[in-house]
Every structure is written in structure tokens, then in C-alpha cells.
ModelCIF file with pLDDT and N, C-alpha, C, O atoms, coordinates in Angstrom:
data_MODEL
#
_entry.id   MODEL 
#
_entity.id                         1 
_entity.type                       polymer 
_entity.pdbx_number_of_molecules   1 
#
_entity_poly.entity_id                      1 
_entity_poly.type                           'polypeptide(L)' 
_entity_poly.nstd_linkage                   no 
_entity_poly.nstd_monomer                   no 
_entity_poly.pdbx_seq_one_letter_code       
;(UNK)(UNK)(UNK)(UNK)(UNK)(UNK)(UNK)(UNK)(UNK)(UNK)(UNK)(UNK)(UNK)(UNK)(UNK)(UNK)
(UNK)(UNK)(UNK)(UNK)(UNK)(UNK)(UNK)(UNK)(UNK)(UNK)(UNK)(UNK)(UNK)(UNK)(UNK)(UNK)
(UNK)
;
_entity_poly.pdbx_seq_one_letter_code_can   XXXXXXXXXXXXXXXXXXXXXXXXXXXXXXXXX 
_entity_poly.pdbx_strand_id                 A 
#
loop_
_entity_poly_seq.entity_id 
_entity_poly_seq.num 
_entity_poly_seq.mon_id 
_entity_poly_seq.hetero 
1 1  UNK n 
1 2  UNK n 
1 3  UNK n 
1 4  UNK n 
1 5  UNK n 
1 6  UNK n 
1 7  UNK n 
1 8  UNK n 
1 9  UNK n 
1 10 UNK n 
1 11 UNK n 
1 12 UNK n 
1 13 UNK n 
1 14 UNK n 
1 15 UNK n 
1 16 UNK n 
1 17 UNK n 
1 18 UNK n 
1 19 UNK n 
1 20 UNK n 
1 21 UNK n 
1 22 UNK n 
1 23 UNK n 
1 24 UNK n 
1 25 UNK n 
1 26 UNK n 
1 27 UNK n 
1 28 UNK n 
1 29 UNK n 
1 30 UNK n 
1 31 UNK n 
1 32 UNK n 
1 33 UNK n 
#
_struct_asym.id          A 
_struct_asym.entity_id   1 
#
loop_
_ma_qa_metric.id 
_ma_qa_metric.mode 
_ma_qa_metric.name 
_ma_qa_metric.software_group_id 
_ma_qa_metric.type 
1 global pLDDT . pLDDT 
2 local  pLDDT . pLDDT 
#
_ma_qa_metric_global.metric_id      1 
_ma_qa_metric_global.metric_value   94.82 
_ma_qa_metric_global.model_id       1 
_ma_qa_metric_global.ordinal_id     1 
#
loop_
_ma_qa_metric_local.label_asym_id 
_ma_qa_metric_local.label_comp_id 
_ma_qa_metric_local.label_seq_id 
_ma_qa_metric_local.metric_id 
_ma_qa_metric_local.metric_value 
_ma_qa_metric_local.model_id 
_ma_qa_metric_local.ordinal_id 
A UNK 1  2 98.00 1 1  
A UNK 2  2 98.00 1 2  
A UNK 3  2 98.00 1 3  
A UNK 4  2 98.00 1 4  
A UNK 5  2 98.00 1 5  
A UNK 6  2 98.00 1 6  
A UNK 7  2 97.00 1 7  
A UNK 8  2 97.00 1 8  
A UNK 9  2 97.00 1 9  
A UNK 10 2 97.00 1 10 
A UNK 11 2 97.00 1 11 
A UNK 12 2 97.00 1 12 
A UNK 13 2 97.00 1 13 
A UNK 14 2 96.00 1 14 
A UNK 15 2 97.00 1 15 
A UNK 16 2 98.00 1 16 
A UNK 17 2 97.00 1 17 
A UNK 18 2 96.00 1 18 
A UNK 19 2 97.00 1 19 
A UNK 20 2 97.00 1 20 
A UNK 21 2 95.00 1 21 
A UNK 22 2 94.00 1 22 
A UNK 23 2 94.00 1 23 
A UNK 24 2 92.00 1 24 
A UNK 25 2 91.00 1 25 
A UNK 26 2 92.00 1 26 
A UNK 27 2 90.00 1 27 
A UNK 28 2 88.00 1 28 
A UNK 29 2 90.00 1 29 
A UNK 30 2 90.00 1 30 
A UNK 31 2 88.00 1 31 
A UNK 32 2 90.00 1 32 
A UNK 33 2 90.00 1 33 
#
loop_
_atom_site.group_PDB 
_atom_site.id 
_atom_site.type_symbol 
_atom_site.label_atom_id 
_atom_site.label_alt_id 
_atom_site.label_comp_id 
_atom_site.label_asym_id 
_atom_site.label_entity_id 
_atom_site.label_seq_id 
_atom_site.pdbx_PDB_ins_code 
_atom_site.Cartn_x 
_atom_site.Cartn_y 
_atom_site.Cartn_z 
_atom_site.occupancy 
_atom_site.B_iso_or_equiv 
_atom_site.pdbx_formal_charge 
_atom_site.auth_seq_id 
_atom_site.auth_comp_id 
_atom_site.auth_asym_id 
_atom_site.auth_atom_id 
_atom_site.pdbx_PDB_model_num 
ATOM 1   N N  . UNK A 1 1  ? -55.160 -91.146  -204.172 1.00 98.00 ? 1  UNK A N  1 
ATOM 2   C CA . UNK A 1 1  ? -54.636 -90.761  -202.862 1.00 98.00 ? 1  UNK A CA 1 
ATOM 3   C C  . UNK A 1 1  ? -55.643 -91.075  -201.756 1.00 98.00 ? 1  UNK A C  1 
ATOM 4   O O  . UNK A 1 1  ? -55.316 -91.498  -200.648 1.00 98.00 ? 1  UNK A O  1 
ATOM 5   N N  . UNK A 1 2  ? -56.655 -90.879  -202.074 1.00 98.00 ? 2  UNK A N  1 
ATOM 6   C CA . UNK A 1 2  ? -57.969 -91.105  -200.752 1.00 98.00 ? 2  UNK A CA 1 
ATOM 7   C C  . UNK A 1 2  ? -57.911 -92.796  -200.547 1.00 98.00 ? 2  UNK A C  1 
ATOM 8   O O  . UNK A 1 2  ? -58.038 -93.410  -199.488 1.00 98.00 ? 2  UNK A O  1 
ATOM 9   N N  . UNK A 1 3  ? -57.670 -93.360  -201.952 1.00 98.00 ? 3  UNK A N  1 
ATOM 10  C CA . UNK A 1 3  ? -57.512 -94.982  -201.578 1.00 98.00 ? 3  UNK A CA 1 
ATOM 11  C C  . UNK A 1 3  ? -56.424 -95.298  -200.684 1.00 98.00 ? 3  UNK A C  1 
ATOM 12  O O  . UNK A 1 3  ? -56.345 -96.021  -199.691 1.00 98.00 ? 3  UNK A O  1 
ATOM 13  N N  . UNK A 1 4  ? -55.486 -94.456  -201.394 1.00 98.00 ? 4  UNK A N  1 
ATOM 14  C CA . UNK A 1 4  ? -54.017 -94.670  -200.187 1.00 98.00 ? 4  UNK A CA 1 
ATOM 15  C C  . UNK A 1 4  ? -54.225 -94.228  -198.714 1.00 98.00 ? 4  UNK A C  1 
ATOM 16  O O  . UNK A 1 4  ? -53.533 -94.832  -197.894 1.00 98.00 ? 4  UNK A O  1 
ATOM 17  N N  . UNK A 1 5  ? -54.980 -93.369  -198.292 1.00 98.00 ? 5  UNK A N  1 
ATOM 18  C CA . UNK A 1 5  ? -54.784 -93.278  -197.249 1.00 98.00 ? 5  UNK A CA 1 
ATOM 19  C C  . UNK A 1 5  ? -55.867 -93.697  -196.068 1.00 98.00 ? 5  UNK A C  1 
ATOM 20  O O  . UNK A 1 5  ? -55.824 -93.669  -194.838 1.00 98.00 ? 5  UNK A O  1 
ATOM 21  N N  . UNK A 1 6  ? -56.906 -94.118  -197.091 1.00 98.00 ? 6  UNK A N  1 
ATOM 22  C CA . UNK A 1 6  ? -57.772 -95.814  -196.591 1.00 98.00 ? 6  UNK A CA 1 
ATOM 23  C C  . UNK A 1 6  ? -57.372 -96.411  -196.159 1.00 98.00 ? 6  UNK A C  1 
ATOM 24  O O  . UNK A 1 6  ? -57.652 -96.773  -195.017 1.00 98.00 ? 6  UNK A O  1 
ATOM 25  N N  . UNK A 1 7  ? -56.449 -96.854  -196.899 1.00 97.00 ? 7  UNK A N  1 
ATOM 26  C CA . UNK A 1 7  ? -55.550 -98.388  -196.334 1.00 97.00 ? 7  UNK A CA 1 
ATOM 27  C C  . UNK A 1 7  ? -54.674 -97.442  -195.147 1.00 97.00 ? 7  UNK A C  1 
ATOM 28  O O  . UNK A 1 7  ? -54.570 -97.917  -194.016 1.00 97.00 ? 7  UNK A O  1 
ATOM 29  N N  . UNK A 1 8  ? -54.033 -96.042  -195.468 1.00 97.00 ? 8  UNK A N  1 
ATOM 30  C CA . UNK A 1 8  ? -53.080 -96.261  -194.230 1.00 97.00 ? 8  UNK A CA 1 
ATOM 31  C C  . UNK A 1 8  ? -54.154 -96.446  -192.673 1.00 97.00 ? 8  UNK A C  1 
ATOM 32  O O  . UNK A 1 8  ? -54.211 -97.252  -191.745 1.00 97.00 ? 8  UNK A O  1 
ATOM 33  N N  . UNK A 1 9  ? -54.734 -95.452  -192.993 1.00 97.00 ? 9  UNK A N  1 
ATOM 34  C CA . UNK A 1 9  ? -55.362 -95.872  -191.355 1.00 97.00 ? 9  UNK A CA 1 
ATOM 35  C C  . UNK A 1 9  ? -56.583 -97.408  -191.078 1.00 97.00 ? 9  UNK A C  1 
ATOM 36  O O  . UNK A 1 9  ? -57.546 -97.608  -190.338 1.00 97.00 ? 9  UNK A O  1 
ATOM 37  N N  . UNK A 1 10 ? -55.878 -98.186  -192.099 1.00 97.00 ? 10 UNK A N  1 
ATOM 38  C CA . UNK A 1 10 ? -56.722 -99.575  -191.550 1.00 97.00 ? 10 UNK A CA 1 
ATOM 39  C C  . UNK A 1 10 ? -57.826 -100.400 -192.573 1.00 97.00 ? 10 UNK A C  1 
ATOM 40  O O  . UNK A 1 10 ? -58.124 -101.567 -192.320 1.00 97.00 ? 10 UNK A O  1 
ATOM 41  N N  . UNK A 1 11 ? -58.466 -99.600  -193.879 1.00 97.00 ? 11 UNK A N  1 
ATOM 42  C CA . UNK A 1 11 ? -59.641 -99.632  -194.340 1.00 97.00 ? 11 UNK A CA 1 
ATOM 43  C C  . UNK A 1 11 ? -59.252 -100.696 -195.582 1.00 97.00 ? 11 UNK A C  1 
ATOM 44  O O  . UNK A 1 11 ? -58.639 -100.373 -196.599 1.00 97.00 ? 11 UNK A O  1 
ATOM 45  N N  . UNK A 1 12 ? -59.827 -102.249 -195.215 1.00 97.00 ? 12 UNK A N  1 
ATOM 46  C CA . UNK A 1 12 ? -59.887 -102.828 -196.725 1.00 97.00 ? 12 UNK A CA 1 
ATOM 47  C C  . UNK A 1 12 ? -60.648 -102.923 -197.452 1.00 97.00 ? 12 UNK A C  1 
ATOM 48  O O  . UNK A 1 12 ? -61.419 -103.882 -197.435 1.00 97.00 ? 12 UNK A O  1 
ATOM 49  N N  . UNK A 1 13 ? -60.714 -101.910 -198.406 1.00 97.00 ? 13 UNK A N  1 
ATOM 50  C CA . UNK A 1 13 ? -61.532 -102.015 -199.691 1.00 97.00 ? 13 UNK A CA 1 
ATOM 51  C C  . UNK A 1 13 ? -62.101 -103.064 -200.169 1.00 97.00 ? 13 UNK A C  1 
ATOM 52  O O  . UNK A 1 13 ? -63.318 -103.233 -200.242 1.00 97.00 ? 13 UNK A O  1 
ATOM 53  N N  . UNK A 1 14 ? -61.189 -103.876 -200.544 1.00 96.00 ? 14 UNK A N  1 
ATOM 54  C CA . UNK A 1 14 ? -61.394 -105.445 -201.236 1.00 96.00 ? 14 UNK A CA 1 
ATOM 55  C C  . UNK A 1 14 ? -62.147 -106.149 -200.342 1.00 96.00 ? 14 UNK A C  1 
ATOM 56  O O  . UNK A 1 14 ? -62.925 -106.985 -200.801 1.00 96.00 ? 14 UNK A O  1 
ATOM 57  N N  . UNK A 1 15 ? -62.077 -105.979 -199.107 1.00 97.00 ? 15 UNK A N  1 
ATOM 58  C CA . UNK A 1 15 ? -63.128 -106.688 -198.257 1.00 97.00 ? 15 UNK A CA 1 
ATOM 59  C C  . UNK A 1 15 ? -64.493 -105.892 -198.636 1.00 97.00 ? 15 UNK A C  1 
ATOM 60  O O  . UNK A 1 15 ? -65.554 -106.283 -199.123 1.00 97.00 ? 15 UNK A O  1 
ATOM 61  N N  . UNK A 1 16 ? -63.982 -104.475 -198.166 1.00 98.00 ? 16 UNK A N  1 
ATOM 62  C CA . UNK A 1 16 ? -65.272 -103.707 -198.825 1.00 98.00 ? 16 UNK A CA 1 
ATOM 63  C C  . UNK A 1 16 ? -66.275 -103.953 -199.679 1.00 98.00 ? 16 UNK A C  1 
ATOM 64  O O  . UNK A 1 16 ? -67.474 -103.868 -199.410 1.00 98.00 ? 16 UNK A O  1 
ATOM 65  N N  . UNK A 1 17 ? -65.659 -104.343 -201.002 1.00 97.00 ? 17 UNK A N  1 
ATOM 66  C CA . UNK A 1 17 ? -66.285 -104.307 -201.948 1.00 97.00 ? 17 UNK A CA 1 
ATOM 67  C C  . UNK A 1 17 ? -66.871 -105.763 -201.728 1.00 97.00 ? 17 UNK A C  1 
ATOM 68  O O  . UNK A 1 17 ? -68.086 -105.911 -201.593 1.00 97.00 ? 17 UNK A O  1 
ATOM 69  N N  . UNK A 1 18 ? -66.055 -106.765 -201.696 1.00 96.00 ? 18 UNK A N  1 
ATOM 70  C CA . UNK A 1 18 ? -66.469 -108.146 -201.162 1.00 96.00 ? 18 UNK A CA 1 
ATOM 71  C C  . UNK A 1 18 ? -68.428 -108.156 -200.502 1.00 96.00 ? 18 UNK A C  1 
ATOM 72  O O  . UNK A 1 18 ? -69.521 -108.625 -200.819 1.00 96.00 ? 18 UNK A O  1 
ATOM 73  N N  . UNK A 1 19 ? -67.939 -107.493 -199.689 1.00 97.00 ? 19 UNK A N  1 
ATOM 74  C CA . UNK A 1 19 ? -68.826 -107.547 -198.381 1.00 97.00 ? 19 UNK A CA 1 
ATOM 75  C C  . UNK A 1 19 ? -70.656 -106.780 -199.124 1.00 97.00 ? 19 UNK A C  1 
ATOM 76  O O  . UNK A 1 19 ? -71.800 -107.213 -198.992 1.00 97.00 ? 19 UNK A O  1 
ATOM 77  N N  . UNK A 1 20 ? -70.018 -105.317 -199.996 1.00 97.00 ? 20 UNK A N  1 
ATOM 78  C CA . UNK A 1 20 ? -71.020 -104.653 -200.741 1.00 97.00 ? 20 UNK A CA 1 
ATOM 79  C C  . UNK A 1 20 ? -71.560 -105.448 -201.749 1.00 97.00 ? 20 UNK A C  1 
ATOM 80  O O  . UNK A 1 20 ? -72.715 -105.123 -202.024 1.00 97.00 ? 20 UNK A O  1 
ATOM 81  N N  . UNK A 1 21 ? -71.117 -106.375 -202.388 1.00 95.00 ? 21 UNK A N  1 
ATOM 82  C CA . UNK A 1 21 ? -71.172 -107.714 -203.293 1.00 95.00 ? 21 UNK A CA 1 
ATOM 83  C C  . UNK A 1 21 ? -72.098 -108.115 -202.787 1.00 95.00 ? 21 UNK A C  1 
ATOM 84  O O  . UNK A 1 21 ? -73.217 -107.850 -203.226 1.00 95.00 ? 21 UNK A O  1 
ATOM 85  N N  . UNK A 1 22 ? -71.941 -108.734 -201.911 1.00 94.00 ? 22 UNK A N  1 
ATOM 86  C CA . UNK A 1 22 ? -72.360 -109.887 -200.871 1.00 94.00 ? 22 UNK A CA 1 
ATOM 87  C C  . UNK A 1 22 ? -73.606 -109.630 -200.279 1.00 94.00 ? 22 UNK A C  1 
ATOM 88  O O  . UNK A 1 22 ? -74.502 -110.457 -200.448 1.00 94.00 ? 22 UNK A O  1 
ATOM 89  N N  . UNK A 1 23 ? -73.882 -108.273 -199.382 1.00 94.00 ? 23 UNK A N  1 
ATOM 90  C CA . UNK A 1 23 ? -75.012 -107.635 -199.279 1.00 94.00 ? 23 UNK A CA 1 
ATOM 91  C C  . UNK A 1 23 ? -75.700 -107.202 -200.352 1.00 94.00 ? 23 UNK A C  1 
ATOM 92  O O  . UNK A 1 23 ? -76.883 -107.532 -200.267 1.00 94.00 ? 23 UNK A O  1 
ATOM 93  N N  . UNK A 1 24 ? -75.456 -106.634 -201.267 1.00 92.00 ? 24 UNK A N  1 
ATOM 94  C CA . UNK A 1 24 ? -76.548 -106.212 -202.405 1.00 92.00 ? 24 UNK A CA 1 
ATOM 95  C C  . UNK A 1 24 ? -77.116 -107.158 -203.001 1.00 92.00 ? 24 UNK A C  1 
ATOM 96  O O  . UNK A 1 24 ? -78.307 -106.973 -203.252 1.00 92.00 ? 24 UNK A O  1 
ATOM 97  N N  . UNK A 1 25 ? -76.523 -108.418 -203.412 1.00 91.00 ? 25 UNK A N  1 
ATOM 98  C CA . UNK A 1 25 ? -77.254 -109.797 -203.942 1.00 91.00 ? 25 UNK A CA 1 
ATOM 99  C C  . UNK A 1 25 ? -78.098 -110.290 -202.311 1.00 91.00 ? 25 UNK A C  1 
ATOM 100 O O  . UNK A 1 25 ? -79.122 -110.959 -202.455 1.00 91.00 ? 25 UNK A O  1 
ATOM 101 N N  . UNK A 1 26 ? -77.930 -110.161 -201.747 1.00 92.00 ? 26 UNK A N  1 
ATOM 102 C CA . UNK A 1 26 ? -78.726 -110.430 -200.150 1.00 92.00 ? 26 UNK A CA 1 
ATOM 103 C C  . UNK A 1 26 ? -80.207 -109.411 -200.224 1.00 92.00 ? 26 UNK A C  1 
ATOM 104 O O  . UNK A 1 26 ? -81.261 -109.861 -199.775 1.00 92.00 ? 26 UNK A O  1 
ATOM 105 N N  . UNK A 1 27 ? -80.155 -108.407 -200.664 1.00 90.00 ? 27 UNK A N  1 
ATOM 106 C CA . UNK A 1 27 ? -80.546 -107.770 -200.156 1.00 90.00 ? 27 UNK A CA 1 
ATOM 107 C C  . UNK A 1 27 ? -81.848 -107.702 -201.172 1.00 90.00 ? 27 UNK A C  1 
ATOM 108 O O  . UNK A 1 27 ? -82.953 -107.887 -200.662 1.00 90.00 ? 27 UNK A O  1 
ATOM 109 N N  . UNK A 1 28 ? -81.768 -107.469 -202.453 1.00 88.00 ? 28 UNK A N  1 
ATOM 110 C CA . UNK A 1 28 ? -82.441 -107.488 -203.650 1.00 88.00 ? 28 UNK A CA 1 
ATOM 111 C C  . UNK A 1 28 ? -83.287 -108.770 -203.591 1.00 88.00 ? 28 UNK A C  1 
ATOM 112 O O  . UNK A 1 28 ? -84.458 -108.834 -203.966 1.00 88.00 ? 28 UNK A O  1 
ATOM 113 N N  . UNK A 1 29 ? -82.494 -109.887 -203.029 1.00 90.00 ? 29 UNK A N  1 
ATOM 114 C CA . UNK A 1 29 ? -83.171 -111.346 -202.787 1.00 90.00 ? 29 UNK A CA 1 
ATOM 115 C C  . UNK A 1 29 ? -84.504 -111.606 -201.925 1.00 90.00 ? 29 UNK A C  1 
ATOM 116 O O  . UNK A 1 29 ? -85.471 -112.368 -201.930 1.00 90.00 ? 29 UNK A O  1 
ATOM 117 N N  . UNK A 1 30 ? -84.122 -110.802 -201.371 1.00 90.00 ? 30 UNK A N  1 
ATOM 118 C CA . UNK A 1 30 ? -84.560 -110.546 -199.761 1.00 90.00 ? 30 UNK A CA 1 
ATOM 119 C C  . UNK A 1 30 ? -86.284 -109.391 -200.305 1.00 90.00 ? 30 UNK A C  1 
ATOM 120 O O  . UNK A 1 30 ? -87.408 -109.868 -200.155 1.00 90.00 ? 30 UNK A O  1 
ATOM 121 N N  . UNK A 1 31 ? -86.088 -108.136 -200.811 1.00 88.00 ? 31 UNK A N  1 
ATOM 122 C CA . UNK A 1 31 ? -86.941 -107.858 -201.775 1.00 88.00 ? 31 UNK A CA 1 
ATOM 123 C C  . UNK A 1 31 ? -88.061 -108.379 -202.351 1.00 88.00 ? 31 UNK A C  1 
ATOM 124 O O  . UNK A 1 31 ? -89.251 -108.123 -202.172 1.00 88.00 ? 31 UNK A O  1 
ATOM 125 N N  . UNK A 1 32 ? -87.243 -109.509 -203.404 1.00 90.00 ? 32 UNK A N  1 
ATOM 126 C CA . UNK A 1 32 ? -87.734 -110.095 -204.587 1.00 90.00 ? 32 UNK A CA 1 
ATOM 127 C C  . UNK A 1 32 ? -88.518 -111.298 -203.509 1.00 90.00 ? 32 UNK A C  1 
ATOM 128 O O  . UNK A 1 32 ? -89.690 -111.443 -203.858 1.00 90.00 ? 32 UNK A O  1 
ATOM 129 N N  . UNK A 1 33 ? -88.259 -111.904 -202.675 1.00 90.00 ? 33 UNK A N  1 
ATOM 130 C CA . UNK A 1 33 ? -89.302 -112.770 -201.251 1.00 90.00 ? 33 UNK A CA 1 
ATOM 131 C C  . UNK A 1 33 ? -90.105 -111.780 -200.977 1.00 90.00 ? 33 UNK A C  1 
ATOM 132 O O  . UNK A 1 33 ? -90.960 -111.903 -200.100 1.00 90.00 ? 33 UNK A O  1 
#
């Protein structure tokens, strides 16, 4: 239900997670330099 009502007021997850993907390999990289 909390996912459902994410999406109703606007919130994409899948980008979300995309994006948390995306930054955490960035970020660890970024670190490991």
C-alpha cells in the first residue's frame, strides 16, 4: 500500500531505484579514487 500510494502522488520507484543503482556504483568509485 505505501508503494501504491507513491505512485499516486507522483513517486517513480523504478526511476528510484535506477537512479540509487547509478549513484551507489558512482559513489563507491569515487571512494575507491
Amino acid at each position: 500500500q505505501v508503494f501504491a500510494d507513491l505512485e499516486s502522488v507522483g513517486v517513480d520507484m523504478a526511476d528510484v531505484i535506477a537512479t540509487l543503482e547509478r549513484e551507489g556504483v558512482e559513489k563507491f568509485e569515487a571512494s575507491w579514487q
